[in-house]
PDB file of N, CA and C in Angstrom:
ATOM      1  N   UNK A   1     -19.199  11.488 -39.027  1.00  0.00           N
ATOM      2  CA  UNK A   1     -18.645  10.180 -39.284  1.00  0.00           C
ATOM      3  C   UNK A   1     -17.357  10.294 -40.083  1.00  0.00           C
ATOM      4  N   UNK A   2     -17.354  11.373 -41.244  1.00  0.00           N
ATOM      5  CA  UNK A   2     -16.154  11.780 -41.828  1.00  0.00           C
ATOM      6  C   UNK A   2     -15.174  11.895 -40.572  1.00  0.00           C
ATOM      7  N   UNK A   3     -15.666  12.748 -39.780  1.00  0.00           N
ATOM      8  CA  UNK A   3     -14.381  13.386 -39.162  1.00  0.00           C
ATOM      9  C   UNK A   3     -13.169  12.320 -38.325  1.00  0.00           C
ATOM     10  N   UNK A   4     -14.348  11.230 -37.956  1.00  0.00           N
ATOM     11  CA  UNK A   4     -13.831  10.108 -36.930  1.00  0.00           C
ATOM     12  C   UNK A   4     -13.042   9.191 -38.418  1.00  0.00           C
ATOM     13  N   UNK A   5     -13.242   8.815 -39.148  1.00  0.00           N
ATOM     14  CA  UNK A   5     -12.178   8.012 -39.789  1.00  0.00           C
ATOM     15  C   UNK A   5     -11.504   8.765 -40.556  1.00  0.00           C
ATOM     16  N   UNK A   6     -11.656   9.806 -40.426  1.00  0.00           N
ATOM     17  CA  UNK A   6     -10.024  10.685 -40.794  1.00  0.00           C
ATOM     18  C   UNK A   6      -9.179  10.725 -39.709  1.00  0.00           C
ATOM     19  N   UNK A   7      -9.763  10.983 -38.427  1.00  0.00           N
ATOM     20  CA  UNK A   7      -8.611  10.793 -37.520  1.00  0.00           C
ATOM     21  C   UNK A   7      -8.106   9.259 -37.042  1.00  0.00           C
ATOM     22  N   UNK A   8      -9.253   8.526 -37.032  1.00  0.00           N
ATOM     23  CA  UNK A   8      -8.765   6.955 -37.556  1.00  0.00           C
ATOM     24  C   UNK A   8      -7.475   6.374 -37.992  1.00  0.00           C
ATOM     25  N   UNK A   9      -7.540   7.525 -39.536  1.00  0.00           N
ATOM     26  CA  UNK A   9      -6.617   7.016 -40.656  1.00  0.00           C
ATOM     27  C   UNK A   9      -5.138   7.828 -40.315  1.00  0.00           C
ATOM     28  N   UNK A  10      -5.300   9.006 -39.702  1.00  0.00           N
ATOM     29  CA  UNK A  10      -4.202   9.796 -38.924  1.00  0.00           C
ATOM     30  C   UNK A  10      -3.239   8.684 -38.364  1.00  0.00           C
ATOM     31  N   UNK A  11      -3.752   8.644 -37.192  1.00  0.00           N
ATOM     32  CA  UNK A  11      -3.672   7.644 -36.211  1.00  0.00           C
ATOM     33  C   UNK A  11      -3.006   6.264 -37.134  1.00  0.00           C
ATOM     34  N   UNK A  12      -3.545   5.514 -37.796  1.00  0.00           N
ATOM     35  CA  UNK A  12      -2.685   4.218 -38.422  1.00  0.00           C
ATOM     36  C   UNK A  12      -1.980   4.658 -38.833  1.00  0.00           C
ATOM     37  N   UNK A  13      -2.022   6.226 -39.418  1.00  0.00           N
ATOM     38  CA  UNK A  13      -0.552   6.688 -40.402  1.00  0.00           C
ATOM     39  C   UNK A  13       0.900   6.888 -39.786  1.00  0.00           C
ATOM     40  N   UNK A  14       0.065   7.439 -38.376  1.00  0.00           N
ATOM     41  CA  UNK A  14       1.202   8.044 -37.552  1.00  0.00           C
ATOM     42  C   UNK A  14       1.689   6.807 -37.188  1.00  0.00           C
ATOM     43  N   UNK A  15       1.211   5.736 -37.099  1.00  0.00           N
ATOM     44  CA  UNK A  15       1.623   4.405 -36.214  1.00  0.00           C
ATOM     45  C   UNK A  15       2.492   3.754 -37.391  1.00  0.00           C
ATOM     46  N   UNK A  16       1.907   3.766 -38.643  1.00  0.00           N
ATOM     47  CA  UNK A  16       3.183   3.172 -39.375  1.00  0.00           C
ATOM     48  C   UNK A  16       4.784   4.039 -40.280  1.00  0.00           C
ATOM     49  N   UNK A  17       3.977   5.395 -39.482  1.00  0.00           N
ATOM     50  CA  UNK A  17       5.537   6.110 -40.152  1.00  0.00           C
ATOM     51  C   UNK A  17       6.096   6.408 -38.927  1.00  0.00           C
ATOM     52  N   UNK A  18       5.789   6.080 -37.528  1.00  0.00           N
ATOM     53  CA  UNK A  18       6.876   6.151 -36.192  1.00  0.00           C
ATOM     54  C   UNK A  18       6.366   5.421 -35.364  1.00  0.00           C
ATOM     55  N   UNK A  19       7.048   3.964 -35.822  1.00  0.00           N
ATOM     56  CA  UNK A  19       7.535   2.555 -34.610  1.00  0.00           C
ATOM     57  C   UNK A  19       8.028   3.052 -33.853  1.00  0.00           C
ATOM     58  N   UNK A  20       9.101   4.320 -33.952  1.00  0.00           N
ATOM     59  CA  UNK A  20      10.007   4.170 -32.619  1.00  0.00           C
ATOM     60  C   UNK A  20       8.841   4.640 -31.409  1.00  0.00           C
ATOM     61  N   UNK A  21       7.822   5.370 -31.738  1.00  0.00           N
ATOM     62  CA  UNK A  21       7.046   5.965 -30.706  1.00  0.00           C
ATOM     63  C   UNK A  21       6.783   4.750 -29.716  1.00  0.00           C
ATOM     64  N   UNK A  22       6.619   3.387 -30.399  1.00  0.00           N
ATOM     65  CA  UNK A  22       5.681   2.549 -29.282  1.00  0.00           C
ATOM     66  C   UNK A  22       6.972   1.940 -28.651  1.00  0.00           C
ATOM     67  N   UNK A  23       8.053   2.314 -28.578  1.00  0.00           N
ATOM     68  CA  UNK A  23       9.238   1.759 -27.872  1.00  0.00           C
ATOM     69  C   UNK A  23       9.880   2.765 -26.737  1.00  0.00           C
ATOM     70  N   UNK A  24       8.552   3.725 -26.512  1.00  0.00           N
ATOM     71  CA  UNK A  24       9.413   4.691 -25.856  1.00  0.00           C
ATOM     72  C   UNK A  24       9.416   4.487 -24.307  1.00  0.00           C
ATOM     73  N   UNK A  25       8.895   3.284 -23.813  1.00  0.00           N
ATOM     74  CA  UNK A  25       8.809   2.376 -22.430  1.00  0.00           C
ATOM     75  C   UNK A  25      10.387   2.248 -22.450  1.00  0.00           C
ATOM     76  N   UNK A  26      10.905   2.892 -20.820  1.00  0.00           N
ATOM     77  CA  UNK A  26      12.376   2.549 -20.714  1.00  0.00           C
ATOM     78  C   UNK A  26      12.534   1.029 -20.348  1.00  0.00           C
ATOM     79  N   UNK A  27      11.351   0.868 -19.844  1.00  0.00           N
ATOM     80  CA  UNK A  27      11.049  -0.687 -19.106  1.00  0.00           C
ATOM     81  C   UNK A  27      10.973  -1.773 -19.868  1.00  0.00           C
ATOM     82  N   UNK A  28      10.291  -1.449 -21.108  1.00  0.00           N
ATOM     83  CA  UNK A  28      10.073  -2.805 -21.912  1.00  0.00           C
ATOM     84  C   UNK A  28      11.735  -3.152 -23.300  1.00  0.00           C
ATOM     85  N   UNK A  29      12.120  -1.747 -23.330  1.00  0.00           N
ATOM     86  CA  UNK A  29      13.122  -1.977 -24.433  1.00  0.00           C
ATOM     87  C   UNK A  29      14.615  -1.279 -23.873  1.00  0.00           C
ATOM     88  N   UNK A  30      14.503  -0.926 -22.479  1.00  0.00           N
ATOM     89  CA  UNK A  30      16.134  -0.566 -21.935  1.00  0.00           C
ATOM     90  C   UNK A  30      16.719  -1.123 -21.895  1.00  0.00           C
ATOM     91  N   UNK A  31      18.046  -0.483 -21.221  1.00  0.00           N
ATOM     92  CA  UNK A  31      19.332  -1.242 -21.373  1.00  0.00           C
ATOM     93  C   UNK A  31      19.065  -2.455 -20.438  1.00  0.00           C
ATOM     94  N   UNK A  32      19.754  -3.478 -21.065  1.00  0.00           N
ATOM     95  CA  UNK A  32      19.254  -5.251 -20.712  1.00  0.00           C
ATOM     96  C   UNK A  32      20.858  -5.086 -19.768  1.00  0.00           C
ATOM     97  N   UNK A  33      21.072  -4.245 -18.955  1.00  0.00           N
ATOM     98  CA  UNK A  33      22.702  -4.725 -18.179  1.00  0.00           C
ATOM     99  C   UNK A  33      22.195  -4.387 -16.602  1.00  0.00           C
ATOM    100  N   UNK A  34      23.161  -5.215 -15.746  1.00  0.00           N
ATOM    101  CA  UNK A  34      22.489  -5.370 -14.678  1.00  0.00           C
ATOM    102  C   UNK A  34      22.006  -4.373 -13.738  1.00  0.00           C
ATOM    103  N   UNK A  35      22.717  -2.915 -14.231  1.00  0.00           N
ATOM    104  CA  UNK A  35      22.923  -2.268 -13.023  1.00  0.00           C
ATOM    105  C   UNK A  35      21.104  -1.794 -13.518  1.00  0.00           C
ATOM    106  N   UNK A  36      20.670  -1.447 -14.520  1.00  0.00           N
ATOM    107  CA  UNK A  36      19.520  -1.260 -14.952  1.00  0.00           C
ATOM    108  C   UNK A  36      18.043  -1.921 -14.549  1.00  0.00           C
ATOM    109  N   UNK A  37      18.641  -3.545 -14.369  1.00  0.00           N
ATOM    110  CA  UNK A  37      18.005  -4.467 -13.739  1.00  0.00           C
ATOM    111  C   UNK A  37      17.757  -4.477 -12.177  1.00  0.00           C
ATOM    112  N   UNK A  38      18.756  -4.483 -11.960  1.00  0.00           N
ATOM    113  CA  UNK A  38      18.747  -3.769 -10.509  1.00  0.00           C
ATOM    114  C   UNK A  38      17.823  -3.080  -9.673  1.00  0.00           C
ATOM    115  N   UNK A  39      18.324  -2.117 -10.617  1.00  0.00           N
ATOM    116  CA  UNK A  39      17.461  -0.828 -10.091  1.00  0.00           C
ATOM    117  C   UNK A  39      16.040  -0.623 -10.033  1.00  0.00           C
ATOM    118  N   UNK A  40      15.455  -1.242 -11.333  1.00  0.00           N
ATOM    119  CA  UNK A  40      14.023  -2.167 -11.495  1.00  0.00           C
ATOM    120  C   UNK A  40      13.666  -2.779 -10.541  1.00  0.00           C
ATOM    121  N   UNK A  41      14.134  -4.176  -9.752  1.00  0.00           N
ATOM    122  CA  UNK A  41      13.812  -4.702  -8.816  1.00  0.00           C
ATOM    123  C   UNK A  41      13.668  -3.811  -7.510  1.00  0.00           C
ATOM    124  N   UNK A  42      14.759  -3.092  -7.358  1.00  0.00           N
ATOM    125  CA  UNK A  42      14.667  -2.542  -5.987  1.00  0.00           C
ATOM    126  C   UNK A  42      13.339  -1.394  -6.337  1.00  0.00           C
ATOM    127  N   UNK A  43      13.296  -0.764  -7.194  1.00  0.00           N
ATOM    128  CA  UNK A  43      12.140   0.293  -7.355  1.00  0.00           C
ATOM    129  C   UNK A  43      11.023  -0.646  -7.078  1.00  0.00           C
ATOM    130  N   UNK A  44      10.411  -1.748  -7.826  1.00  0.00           N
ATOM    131  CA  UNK A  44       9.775  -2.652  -7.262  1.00  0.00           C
ATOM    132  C   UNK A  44       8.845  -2.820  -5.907  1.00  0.00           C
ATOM    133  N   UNK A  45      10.779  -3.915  -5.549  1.00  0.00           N
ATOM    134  CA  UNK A  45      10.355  -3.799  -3.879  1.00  0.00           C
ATOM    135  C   UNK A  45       9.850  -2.806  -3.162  1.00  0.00           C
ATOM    136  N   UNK A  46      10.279  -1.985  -3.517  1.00  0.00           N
ATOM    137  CA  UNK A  46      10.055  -0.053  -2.800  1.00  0.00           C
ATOM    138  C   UNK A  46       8.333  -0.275  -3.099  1.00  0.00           C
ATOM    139  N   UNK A  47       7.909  -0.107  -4.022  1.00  0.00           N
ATOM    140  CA  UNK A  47       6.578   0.695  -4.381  1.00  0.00           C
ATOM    141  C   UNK A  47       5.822  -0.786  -3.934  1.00  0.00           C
ATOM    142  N   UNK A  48       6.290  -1.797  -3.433  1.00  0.00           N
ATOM    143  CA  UNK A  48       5.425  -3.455  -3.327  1.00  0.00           C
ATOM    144  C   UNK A  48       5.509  -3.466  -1.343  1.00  0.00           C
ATOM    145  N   UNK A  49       6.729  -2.821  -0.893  1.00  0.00           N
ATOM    146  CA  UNK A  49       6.416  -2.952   0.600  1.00  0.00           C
ATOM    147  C   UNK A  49       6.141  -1.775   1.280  1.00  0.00           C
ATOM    148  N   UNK A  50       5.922  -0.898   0.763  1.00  0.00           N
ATOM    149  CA  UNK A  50       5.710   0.301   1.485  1.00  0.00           C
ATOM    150  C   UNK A  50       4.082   0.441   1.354  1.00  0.00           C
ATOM    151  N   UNK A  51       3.124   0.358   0.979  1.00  0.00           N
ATOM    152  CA  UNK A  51       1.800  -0.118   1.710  1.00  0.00           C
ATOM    153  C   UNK A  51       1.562  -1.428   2.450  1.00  0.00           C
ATOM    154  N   UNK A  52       2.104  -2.263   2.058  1.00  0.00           N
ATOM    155  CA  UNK A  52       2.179  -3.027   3.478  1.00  0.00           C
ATOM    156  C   UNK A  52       2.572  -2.856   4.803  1.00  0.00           C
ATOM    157  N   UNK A  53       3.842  -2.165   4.716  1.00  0.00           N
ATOM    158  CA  UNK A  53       4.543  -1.311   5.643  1.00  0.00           C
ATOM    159  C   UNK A  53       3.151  -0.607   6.669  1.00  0.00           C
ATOM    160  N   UNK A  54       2.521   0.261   5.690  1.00  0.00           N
ATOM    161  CA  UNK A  54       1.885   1.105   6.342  1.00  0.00           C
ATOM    162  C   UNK A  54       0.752   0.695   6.946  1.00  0.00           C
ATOM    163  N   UNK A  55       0.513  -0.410   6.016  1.00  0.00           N
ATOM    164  CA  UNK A  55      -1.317  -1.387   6.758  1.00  0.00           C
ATOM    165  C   UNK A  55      -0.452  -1.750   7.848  1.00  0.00           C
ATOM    166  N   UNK A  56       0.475  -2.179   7.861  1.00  0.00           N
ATOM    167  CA  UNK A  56       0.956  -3.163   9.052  1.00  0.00           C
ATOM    168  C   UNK A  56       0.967  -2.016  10.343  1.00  0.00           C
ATOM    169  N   UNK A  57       1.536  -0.865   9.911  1.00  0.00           N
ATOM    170  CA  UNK A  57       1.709  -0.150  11.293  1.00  0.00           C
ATOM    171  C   UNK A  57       0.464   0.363  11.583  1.00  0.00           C
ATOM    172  N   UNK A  58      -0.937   0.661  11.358  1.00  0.00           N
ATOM    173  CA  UNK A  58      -1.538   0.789  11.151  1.00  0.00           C
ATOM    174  C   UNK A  58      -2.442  -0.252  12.110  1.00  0.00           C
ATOM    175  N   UNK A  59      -2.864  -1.010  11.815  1.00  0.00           N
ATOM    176  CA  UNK A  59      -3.018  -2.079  12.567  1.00  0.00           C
ATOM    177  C   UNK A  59      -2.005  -2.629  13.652  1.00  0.00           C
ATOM    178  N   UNK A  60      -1.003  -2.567  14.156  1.00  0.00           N
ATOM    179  CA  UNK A  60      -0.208  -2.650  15.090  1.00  0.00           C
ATOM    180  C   UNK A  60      -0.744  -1.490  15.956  1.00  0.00           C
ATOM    181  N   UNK A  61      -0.326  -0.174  15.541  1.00  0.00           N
ATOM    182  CA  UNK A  61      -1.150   0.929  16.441  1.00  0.00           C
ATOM    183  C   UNK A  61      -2.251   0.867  16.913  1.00  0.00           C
ATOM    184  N   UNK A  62      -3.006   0.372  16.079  1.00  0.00           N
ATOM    185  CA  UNK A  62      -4.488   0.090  16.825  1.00  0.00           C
ATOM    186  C   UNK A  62      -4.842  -1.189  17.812  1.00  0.00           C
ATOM    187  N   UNK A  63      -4.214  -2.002  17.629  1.00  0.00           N
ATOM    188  CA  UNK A  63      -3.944  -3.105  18.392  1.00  0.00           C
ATOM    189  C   UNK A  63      -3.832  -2.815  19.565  1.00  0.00           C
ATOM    190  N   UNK A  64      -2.744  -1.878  19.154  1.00  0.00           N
ATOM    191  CA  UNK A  64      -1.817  -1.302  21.045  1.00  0.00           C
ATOM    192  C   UNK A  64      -2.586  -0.373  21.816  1.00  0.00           C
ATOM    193  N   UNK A  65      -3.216   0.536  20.916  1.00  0.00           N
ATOM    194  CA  UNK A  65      -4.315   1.317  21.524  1.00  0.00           C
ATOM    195  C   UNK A  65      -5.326   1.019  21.990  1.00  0.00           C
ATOM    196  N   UNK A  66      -5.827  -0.602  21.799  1.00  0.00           N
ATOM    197  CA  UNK A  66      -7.084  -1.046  21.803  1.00  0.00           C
ATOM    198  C   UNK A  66      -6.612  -1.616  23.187  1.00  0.00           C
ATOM    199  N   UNK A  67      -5.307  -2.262  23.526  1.00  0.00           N
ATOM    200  CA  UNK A  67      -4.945  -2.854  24.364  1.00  0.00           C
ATOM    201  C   UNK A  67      -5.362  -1.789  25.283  1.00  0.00           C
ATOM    202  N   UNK A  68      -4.457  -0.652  25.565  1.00  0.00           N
ATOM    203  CA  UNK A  68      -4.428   0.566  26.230  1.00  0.00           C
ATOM    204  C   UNK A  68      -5.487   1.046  26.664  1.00  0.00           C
ATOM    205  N   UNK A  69      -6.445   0.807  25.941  1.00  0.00           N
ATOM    206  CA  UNK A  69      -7.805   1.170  26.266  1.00  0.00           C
ATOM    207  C   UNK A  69      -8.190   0.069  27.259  1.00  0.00           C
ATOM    208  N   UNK A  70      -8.348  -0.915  27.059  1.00  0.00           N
ATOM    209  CA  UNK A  70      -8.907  -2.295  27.610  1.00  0.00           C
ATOM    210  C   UNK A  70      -8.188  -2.363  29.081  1.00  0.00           C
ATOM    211  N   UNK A  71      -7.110  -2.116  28.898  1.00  0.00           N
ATOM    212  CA  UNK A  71      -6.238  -2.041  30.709  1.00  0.00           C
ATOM    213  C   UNK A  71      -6.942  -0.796  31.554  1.00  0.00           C
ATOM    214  N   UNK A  72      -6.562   0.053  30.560  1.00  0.00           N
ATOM    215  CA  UNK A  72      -7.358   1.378  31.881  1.00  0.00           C
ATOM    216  C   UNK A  72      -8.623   1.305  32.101  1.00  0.00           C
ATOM    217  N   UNK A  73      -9.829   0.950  31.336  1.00  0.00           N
ATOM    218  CA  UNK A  73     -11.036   0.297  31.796  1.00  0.00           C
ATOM    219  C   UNK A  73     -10.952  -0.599  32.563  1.00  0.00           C
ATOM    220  N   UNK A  74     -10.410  -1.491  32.464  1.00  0.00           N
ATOM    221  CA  UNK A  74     -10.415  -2.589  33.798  1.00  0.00           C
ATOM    222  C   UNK A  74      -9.885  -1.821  34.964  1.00  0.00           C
ATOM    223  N   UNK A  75      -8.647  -1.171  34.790  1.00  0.00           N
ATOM    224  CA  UNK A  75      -8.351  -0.519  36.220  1.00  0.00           C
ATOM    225  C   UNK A  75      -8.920   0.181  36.526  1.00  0.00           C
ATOM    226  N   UNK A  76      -9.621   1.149  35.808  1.00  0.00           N
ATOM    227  CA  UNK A  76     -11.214   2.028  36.369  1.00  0.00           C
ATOM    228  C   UNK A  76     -12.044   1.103  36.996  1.00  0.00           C
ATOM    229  N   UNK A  77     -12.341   0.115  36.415  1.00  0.00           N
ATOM    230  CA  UNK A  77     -13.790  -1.193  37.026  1.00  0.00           C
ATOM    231  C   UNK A  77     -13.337  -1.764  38.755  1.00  0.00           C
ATOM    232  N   UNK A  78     -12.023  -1.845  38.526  1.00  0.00           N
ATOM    233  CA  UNK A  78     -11.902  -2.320  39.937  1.00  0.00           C
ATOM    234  C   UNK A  78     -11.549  -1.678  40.836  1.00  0.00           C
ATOM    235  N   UNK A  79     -11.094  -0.198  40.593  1.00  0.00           N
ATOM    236  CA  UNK A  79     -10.993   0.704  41.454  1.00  0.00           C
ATOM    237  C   UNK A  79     -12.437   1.477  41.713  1.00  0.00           C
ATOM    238  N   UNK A  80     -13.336   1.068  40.906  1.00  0.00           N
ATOM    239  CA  UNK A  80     -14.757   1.362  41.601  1.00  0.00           C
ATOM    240  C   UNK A  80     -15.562   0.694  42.146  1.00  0.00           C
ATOM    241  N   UNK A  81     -15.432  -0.640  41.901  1.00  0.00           N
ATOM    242  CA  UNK A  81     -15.692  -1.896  42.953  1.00  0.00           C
ATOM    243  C   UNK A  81     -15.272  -1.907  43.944  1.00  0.00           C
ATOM    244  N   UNK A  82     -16.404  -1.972  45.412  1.00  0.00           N
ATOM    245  CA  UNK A  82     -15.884  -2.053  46.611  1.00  0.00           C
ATOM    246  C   UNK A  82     -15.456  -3.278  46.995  1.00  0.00           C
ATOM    247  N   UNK A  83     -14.475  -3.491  47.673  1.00  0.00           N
ATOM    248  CA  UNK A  83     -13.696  -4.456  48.472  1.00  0.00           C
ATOM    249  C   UNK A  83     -14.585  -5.474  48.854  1.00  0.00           C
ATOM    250  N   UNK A  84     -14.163  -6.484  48.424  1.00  0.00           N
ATOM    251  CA  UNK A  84     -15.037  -7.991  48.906  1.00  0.00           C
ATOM    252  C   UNK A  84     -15.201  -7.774  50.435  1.00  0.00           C
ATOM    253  N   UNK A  85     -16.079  -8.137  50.683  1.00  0.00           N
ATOM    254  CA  UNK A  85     -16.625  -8.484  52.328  1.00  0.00           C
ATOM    255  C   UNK A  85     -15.490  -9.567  53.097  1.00  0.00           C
ATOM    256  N   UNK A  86     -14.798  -9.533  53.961  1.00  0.00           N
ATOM    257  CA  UNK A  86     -13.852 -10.090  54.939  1.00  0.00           C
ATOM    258  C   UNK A  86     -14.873 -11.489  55.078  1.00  0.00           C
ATOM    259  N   UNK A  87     -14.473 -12.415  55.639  1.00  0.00           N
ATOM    260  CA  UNK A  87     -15.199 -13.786  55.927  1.00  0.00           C
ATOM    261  C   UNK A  87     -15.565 -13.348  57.524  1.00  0.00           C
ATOM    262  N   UNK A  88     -16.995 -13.778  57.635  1.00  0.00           N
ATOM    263  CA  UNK A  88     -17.281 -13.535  58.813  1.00  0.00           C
ATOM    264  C   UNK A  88     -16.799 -14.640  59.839  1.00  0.00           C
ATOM    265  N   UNK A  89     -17.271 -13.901  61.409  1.00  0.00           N
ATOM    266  CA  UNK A  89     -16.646 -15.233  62.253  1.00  0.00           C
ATOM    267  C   UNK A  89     -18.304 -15.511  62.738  1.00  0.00           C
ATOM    268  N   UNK A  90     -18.595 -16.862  62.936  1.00  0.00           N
ATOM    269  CA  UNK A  90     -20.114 -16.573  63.332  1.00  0.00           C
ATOM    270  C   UNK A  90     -19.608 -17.278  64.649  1.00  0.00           C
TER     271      UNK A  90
END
């Protein structure tokens, strides 16, 4: 139990003799100019559409494959079905 609130007390010590540590997020305390801003957003967008990207193709492929499948079964089904019977003459 000693050992845990000595490192406890470490720990608050270290926290009040180096603030700068909890500022070391480039994100929360960087440079506030646009090109910085920028670059934020587009990193963003990047890491926000690129799994969508990929569900989407993903499901598109399978779509198309499912299609692909579904045509050549039918054209198998009716190329093994014999020819309707002609109308008779009675």
């Amino acid at each position: 139990m000693k050992g845990r609130a000595a490192a406890l007390a470490a720990l608050l010590l270290a926290g009040l003799l180096a603030p700068d540590a909890a500022h070391a997020c480039a994100v929360c305390t960087g440079n506030d100019s646009a090109a910085v801003s920028w670059a934020l957003l587009k990193g963003t967008a990047l890491l926000s559409l690129t799994p969508l990207a990929i569900i989407g193709g993903g499901v598109w492929y399978l779509r198309r494959r499912a299609r692909q499948i579904a045509a050549s079964e039918a054209e198998r089904a009716g190329a093994e079905r014999p020819a309707a019977p002609s109308a008779r003459t009675a």
